[in-house]
C-alpha atoms as a PDB file:
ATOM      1  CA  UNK A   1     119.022 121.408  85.181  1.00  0.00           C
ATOM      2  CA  UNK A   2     116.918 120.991  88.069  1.00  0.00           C
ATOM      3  CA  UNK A   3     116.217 117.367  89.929  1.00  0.00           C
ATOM      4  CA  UNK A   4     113.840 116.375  92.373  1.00  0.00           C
ATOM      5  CA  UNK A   5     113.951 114.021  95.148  1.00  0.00           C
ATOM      6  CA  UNK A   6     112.139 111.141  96.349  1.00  0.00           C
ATOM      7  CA  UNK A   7     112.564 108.382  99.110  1.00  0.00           C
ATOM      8  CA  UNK A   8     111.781 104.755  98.588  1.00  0.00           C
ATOM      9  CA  UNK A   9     112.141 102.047 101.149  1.00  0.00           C
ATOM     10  CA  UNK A  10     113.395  98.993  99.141  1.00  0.00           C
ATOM     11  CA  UNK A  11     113.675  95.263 100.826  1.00  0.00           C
ATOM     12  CA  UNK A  12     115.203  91.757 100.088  1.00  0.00           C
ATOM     13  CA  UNK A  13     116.091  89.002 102.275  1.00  0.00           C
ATOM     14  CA  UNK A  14     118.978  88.196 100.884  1.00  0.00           C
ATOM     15  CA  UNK A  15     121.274  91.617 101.412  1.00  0.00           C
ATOM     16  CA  UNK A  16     121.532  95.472 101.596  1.00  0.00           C
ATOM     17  CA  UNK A  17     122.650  95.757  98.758  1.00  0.00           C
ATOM     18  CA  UNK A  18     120.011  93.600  96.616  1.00  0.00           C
ATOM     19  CA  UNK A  19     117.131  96.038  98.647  1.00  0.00           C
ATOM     20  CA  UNK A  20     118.863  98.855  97.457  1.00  0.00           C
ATOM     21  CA  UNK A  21     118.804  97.906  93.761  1.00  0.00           C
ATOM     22  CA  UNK A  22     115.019  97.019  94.510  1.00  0.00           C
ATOM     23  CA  UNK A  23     114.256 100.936  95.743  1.00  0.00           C
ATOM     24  CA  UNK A  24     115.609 101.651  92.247  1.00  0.00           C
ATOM     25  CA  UNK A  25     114.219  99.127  90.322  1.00  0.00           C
ATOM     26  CA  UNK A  26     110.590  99.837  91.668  1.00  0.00           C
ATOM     27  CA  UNK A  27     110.626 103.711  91.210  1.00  0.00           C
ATOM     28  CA  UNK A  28     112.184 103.323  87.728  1.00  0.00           C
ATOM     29  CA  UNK A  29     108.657 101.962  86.796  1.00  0.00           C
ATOM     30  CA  UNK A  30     106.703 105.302  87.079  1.00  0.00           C
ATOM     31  CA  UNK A  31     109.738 107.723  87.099  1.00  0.00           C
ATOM     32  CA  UNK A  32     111.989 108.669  84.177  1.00  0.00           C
ATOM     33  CA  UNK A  33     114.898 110.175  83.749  1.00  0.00           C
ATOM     34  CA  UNK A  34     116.376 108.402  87.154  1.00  0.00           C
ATOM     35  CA  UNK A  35     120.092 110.099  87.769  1.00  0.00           C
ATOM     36  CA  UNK A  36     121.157 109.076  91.417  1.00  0.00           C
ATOM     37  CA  UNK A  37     120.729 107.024  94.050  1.00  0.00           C
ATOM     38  CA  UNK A  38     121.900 107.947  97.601  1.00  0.00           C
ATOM     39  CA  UNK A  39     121.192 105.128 100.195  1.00  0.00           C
ATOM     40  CA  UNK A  40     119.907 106.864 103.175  1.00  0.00           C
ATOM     41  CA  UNK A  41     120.237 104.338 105.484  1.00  0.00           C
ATOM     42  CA  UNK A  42     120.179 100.770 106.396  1.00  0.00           C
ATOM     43  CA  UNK A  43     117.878  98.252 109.008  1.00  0.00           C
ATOM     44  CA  UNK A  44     117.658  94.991 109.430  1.00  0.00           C
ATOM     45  CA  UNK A  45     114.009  93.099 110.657  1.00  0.00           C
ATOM     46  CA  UNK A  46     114.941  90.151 112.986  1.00  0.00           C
ATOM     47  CA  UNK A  47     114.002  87.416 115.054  1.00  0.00           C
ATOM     48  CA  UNK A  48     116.390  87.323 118.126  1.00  0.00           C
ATOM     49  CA  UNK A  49     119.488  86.478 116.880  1.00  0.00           C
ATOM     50  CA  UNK A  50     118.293  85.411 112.553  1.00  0.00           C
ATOM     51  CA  UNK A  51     118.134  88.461 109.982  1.00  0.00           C
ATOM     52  CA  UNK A  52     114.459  88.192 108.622  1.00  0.00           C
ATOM     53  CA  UNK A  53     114.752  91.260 105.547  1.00  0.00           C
ATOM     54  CA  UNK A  54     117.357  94.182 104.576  1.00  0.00           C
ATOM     55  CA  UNK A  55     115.745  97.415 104.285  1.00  0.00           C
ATOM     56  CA  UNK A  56     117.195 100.557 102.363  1.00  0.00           C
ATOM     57  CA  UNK A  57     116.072 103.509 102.619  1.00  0.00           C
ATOM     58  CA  UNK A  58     117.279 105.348  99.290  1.00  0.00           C
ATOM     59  CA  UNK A  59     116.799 108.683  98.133  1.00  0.00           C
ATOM     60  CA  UNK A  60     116.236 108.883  93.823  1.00  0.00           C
ATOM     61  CA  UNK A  61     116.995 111.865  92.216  1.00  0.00           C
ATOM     62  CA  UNK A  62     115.484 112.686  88.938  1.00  0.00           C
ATOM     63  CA  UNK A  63     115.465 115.391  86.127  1.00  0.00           C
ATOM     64  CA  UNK A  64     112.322 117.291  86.201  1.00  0.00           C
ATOM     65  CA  UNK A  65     111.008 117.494  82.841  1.00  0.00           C
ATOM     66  CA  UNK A  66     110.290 120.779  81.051  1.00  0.00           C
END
């Protein structure tokens, strides 16, 4: 088996988590076969003190088709 790699910057303004799930949601519309998710890492976009969006930055892994 052999998997390739991409990176997708998901966001939400409600959590990490939710921006996470949107990184995999939004690749899963052009890529198939979608294995793993590794969540690269995590920022915030504020205004002073009040959390604006989540980002996550997540890496997909995939089967390469034959």
């Amino acid at each position: 088996m052999t998997q390739k790699v991409i990176e997708i910057v998901g966001v939400s303004p409600v959590s990490f988590a939710k921006a996470a799930e949107n990184a995999v949601q939004e690749a899963a519309k052009t890529v198939r076969n979608i294995k793993w998710a590794h969540v690269e890492s995590l920022d915030m976009a504020l205004d002073g003190g009040k959390v604006l969006q989540y980002r996550a930055t997540t890496k997909i892994y995939f089967d390469v088709e034959r």
